[in-house]
N, C-alpha and C. Protein backbone atom coordinates (compact mmCIF):
# COMPACT_ATOMS: atom_id res chain seq x y z
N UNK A 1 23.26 -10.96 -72.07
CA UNK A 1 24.00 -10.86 -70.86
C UNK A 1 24.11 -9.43 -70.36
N UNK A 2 24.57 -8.41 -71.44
CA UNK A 2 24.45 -7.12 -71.11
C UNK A 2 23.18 -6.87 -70.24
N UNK A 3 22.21 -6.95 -71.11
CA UNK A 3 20.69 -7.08 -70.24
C UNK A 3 20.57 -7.19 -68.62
N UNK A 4 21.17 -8.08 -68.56
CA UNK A 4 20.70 -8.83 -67.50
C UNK A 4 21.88 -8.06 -65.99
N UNK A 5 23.05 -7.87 -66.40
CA UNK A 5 23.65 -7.24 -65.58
C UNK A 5 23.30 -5.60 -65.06
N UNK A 6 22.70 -5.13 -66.23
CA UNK A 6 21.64 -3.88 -66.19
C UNK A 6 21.21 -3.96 -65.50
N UNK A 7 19.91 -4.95 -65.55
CA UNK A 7 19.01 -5.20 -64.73
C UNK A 7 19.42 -5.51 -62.91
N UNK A 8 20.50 -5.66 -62.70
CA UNK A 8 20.62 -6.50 -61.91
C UNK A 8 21.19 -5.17 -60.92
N UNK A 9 22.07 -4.32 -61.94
CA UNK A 9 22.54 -2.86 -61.45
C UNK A 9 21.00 -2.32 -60.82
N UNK A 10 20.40 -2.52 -61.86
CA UNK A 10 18.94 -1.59 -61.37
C UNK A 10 18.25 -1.49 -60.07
N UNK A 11 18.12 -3.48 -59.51
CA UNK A 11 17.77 -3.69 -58.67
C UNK A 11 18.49 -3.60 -57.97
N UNK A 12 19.51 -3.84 -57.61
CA UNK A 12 21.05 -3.58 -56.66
C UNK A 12 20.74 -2.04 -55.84
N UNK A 13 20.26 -1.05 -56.91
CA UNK A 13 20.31 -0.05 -56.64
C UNK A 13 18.83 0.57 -55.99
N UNK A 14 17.83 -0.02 -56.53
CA UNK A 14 16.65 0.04 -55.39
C UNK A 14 16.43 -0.51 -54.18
N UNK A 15 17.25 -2.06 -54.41
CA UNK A 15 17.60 -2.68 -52.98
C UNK A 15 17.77 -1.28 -51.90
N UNK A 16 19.08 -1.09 -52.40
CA UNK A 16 19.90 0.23 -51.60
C UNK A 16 18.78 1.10 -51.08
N UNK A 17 18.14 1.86 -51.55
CA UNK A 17 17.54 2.90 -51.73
C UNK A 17 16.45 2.47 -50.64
N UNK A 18 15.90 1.10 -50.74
CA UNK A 18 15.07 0.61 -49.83
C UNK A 18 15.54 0.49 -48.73
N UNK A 19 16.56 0.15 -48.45
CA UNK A 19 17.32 -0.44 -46.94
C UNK A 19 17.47 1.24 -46.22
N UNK A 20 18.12 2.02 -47.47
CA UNK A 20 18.47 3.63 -46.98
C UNK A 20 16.98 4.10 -46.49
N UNK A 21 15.54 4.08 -46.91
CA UNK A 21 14.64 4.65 -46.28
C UNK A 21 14.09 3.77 -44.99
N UNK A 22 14.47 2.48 -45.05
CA UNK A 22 13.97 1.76 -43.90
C UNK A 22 14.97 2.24 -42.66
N UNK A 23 16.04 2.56 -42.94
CA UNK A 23 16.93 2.85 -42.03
C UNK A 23 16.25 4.35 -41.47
N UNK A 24 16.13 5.18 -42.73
CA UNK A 24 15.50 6.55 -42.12
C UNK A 24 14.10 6.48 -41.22
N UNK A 25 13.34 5.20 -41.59
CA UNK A 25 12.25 5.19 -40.94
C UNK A 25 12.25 4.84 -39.60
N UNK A 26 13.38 3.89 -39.46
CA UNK A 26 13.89 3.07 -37.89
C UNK A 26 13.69 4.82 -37.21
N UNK A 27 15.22 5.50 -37.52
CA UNK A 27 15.22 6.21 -36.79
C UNK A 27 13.81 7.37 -36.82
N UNK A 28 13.67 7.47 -37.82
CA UNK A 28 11.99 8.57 -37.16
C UNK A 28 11.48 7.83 -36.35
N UNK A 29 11.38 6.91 -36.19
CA UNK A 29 10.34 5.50 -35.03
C UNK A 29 10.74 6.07 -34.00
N UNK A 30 12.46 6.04 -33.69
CA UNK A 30 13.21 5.73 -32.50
C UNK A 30 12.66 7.23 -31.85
N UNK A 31 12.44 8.55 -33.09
CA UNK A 31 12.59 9.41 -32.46
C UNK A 31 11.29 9.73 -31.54
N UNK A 32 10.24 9.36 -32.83
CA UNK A 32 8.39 9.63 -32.03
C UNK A 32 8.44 9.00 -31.16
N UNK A 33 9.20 7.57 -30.88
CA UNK A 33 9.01 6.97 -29.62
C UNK A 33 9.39 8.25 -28.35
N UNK A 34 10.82 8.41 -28.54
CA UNK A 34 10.99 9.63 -27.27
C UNK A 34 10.18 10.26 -27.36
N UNK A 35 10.20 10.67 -28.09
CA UNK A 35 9.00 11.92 -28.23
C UNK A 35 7.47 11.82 -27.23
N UNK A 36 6.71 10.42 -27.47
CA UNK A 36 5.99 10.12 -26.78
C UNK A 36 6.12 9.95 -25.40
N UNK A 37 7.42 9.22 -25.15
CA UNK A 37 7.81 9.07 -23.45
C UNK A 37 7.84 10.67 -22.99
N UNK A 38 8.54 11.45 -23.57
CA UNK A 38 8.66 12.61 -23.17
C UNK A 38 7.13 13.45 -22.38
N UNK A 39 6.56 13.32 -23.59
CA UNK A 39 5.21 13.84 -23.80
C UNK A 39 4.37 13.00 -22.13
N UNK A 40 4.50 11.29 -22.19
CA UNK A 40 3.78 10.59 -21.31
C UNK A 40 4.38 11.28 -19.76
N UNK A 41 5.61 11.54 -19.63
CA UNK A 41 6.05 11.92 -18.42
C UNK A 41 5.77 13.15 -18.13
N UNK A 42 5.86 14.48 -19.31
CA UNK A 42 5.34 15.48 -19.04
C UNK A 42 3.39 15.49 -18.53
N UNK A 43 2.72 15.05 -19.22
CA UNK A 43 1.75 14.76 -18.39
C UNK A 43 1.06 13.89 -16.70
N UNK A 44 2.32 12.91 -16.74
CA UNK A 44 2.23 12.33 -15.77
C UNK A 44 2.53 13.57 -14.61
N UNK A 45 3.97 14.39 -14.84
CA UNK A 45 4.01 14.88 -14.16
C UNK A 45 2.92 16.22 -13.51
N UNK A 46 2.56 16.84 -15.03
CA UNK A 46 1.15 17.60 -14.36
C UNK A 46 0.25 16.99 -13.79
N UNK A 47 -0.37 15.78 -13.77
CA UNK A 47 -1.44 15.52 -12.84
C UNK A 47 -0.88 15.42 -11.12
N UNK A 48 0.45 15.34 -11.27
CA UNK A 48 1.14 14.69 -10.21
C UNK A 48 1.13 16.51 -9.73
N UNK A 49 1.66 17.50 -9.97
CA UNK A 49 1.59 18.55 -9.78
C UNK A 49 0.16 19.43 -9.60
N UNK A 50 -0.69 18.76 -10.15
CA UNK A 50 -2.42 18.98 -10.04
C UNK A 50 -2.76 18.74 -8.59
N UNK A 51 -2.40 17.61 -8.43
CA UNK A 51 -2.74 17.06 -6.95
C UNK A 51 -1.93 17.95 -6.38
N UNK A 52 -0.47 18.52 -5.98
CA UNK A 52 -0.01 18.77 -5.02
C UNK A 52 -0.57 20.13 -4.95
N UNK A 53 -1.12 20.87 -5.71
CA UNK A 53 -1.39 22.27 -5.85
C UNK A 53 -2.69 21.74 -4.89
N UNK A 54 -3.70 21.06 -5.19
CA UNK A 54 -5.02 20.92 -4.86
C UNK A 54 -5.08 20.49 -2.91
N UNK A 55 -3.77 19.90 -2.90
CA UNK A 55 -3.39 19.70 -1.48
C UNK A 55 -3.03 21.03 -0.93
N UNK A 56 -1.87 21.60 -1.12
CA UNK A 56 -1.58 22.70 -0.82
C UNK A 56 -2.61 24.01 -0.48
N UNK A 57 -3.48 23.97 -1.09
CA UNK A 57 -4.74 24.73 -1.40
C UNK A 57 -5.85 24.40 -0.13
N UNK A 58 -5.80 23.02 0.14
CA UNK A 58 -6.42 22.22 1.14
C UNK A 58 -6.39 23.10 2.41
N UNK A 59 -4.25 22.63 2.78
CA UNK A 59 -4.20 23.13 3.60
C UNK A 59 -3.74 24.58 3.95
N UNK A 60 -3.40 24.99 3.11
CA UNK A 60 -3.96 26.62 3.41
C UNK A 60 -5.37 26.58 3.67
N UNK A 61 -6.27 26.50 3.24
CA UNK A 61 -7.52 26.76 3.58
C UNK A 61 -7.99 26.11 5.01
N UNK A 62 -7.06 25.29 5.19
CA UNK A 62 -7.15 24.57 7.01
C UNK A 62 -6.73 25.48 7.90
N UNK A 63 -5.41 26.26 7.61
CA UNK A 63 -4.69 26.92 8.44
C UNK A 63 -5.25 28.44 8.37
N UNK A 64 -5.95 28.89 7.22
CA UNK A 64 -6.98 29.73 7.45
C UNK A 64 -7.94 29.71 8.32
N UNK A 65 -8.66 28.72 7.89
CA UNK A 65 -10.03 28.17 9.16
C UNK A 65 -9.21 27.99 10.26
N UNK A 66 -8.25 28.34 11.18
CA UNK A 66 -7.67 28.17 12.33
C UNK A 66 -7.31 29.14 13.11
N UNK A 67 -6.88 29.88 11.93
CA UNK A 67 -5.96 31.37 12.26
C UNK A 67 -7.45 32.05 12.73
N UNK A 68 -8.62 31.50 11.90
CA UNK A 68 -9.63 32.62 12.04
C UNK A 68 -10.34 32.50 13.32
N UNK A 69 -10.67 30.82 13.74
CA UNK A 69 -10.81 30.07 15.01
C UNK A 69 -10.15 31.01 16.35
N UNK A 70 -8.28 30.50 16.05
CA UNK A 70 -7.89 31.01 17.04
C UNK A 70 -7.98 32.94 17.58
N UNK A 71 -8.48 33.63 16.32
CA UNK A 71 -8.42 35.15 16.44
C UNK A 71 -9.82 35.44 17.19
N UNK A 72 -11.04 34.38 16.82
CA UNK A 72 -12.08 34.60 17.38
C UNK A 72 -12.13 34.55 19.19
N UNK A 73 -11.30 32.94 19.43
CA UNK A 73 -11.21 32.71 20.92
C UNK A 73 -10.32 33.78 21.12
N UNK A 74 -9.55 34.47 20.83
CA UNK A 74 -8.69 35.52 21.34
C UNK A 74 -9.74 36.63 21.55
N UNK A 75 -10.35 36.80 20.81
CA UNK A 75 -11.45 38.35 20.54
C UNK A 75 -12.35 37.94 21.85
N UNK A 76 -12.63 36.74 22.20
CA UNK A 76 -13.85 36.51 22.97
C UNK A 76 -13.03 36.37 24.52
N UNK A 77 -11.91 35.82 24.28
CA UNK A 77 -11.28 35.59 25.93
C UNK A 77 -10.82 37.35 26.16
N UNK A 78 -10.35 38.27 25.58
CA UNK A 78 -9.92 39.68 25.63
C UNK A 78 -11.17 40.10 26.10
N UNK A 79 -12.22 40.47 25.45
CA UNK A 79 -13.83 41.25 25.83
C UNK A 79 -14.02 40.63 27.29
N UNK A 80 -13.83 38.87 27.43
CA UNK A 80 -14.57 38.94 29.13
C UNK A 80 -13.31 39.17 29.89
N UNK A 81 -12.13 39.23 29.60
CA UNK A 81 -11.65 40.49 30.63
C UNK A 81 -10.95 41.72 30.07
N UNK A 82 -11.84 42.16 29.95
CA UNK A 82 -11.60 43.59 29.59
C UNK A 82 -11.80 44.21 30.81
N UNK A 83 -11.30 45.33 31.20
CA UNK A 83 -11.37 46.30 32.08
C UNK A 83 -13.07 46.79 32.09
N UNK A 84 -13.73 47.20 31.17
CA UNK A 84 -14.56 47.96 30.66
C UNK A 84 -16.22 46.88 30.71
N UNK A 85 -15.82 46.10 30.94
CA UNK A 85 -16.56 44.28 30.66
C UNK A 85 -18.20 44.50 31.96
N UNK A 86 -19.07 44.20 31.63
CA UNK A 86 -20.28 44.41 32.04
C UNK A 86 -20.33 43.78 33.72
């Protein structure tokens, strides 16, 4: 009988020990999970920020090609009346 209540301590006590690391494992789970969302949104958000840079870039380069447009028709309407003009 001694035996057997030993035994029974023994397992009682690995039970424990098992439930205590499954518990530790839940939470590491719970944590890599955030971890991953974190990670998924931080990337989501750079591509999302990729594009707006690549837009932005667009249109600057529109409003360049315009500024340069409108400085040319300015340069060309000034010369034919110029005072000095052929």
């Amino acid at each position: 009988m001694a035996e057997d209540t030993g035994m029974s301590g023994i397992l009682g006590a690995l039970a424990t020990k098992v439930d205590f690391k499954l518990s530790l494992l839940k939470d590491v789970m719970t944590e890599y999970t955030e971890i991953k969302r974190v990670i998924n949104g931080l990337a989501e958000e750079k591509v999302r920020l990729q594009q707006e840079k690549e837009r932005l870039q667009h249109e600057k380069e529109m409003l360049q090609h315009e500024q340069q447009c409108q400085f040319h028709m300015n340069v060309n309407s000034v010369s034919k009346n110029s005072f000095f003009g052929p």
